[in-house]
C-alpha atoms as a PDB file:
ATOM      1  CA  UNK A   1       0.000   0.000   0.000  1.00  0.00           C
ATOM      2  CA  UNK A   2       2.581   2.131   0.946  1.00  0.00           C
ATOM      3  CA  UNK A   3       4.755   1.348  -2.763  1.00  0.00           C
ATOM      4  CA  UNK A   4       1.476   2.993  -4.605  1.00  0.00           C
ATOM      5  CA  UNK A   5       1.267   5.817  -2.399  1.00  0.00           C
ATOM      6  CA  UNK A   6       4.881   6.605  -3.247  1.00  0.00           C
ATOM      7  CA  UNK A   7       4.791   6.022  -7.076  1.00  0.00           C
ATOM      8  CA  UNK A   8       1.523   8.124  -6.881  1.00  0.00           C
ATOM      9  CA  UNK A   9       3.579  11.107  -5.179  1.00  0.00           C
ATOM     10  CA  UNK A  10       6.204  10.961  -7.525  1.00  0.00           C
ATOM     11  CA  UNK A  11       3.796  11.246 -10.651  1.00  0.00           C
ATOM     12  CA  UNK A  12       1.844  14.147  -9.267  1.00  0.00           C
ATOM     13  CA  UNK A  13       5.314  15.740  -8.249  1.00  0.00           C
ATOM     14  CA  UNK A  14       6.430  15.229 -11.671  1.00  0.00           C
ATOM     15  CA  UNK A  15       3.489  16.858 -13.013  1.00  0.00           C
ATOM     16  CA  UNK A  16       3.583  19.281 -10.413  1.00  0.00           C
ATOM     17  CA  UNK A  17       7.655  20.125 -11.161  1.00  0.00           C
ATOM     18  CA  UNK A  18       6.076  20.374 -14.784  1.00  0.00           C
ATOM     19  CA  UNK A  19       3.939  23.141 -14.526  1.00  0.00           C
ATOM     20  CA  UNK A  20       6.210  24.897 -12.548  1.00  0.00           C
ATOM     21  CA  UNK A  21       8.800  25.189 -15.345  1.00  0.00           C
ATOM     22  CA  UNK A  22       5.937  25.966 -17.542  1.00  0.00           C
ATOM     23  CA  UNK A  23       4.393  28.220 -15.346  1.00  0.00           C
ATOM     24  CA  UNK A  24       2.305  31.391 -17.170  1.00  0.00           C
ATOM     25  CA  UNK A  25       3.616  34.024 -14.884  1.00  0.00           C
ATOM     26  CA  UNK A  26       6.038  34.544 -11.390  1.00  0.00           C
ATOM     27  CA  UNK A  27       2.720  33.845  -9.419  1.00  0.00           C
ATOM     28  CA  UNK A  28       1.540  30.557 -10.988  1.00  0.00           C
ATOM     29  CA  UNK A  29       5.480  29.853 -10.282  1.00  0.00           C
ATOM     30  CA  UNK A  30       5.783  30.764  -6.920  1.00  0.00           C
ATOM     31  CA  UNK A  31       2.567  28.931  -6.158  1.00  0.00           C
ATOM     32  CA  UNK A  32       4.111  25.511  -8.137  1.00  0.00           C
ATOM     33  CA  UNK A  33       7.400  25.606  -6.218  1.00  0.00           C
ATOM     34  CA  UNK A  34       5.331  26.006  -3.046  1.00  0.00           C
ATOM     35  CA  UNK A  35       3.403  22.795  -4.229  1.00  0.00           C
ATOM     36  CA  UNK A  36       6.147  20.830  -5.161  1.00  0.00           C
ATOM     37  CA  UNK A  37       7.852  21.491  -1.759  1.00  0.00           C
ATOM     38  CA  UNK A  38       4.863  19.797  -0.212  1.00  0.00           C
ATOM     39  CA  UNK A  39       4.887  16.742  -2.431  1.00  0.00           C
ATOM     40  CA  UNK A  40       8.217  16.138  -1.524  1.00  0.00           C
ATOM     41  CA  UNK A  41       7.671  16.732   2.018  1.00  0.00           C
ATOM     42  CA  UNK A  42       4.597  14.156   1.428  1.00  0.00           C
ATOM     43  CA  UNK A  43       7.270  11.530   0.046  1.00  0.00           C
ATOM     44  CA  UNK A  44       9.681  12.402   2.747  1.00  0.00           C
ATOM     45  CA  UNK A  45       6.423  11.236   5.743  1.00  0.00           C
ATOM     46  CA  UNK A  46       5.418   8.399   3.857  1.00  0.00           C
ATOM     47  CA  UNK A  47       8.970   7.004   3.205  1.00  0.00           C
ATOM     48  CA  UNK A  48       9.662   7.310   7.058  1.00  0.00           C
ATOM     49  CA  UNK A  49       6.546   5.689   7.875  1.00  0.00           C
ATOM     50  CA  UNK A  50       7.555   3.070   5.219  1.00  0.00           C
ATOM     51  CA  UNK A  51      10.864   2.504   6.630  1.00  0.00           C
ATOM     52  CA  UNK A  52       9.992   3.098  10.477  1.00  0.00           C
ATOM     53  CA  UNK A  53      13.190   5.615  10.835  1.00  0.00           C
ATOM     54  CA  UNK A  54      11.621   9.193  12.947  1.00  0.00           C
ATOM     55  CA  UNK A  55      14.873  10.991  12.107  1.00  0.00           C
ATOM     56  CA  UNK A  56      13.423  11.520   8.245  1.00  0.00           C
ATOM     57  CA  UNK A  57      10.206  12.974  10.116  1.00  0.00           C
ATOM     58  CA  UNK A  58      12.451  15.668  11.975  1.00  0.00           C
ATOM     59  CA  UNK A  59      14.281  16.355   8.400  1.00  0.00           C
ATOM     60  CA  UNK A  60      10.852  16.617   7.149  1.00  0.00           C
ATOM     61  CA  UNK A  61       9.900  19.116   9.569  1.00  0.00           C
ATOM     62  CA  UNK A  62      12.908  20.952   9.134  1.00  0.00           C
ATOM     63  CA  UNK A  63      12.751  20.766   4.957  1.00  0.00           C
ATOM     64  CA  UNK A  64       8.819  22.294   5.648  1.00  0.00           C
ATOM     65  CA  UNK A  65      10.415  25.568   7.455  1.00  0.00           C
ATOM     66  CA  UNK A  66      12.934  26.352   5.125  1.00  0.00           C
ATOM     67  CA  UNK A  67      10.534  25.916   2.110  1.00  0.00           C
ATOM     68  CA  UNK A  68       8.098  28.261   3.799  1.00  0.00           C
ATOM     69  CA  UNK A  69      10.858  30.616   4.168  1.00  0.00           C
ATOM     70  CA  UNK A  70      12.210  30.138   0.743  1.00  0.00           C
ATOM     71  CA  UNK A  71       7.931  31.069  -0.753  1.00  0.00           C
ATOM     72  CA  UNK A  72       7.891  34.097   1.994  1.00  0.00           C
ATOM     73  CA  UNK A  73      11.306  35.496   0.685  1.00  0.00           C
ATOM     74  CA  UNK A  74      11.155  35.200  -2.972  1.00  0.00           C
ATOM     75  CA  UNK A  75       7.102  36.620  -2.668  1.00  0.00           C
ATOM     76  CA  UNK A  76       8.657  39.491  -0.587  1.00  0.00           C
ATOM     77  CA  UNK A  77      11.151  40.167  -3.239  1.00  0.00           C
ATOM     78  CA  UNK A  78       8.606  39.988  -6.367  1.00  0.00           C
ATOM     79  CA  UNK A  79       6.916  42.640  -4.174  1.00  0.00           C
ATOM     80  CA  UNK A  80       9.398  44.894  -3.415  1.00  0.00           C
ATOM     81  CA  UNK A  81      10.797  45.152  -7.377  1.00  0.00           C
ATOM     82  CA  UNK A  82      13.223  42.867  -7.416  1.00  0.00           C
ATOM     83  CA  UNK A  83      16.931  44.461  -7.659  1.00  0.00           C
ATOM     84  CA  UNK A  84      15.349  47.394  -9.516  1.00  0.00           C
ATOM     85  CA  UNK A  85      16.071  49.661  -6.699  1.00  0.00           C
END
């Protein structure tokens, strides 16, 4: 059960990592690389409950901050003009 929930993720991360590259504008971007980061951090949970290890749950964690960060920054900087100024 836990194989086909994997191979599942990793198709609709593929298609997800798709539309990011072909996104229309910096939004629609933005908003893929924010859903890729959650697919992966979907994989990351599921392979750790797969595998019974808890350290890939705190990596997991840790991989969700930094991604939040990374989608707060980069919004803040569209914003803001880029380096216009």
């Amino acid at each position: 059960m836990l194989n086909t929930t994997l191979v599942v993720l990793c198709f609709a991360l593929t298609v997800s990592f798709y539309r990011f590259l072909m996104g229309k504008n910096i939004w629609d971007r933005l908003l893929n690389l924010n859903l890729v980061s959650v697919k992966i951090l979907m994989i990351f949970t599921v392979y750790s409950i797969h595998v019974h290890d808890l350290n890939l749950l705190d990596t997991s964690l840790t991989f969700v901050i930094v991604s939040f960060l990374v989608v707060v920054l980069i919004s803040r900087f569209i914003i803001s003009g880029g380096d216009t100024k």
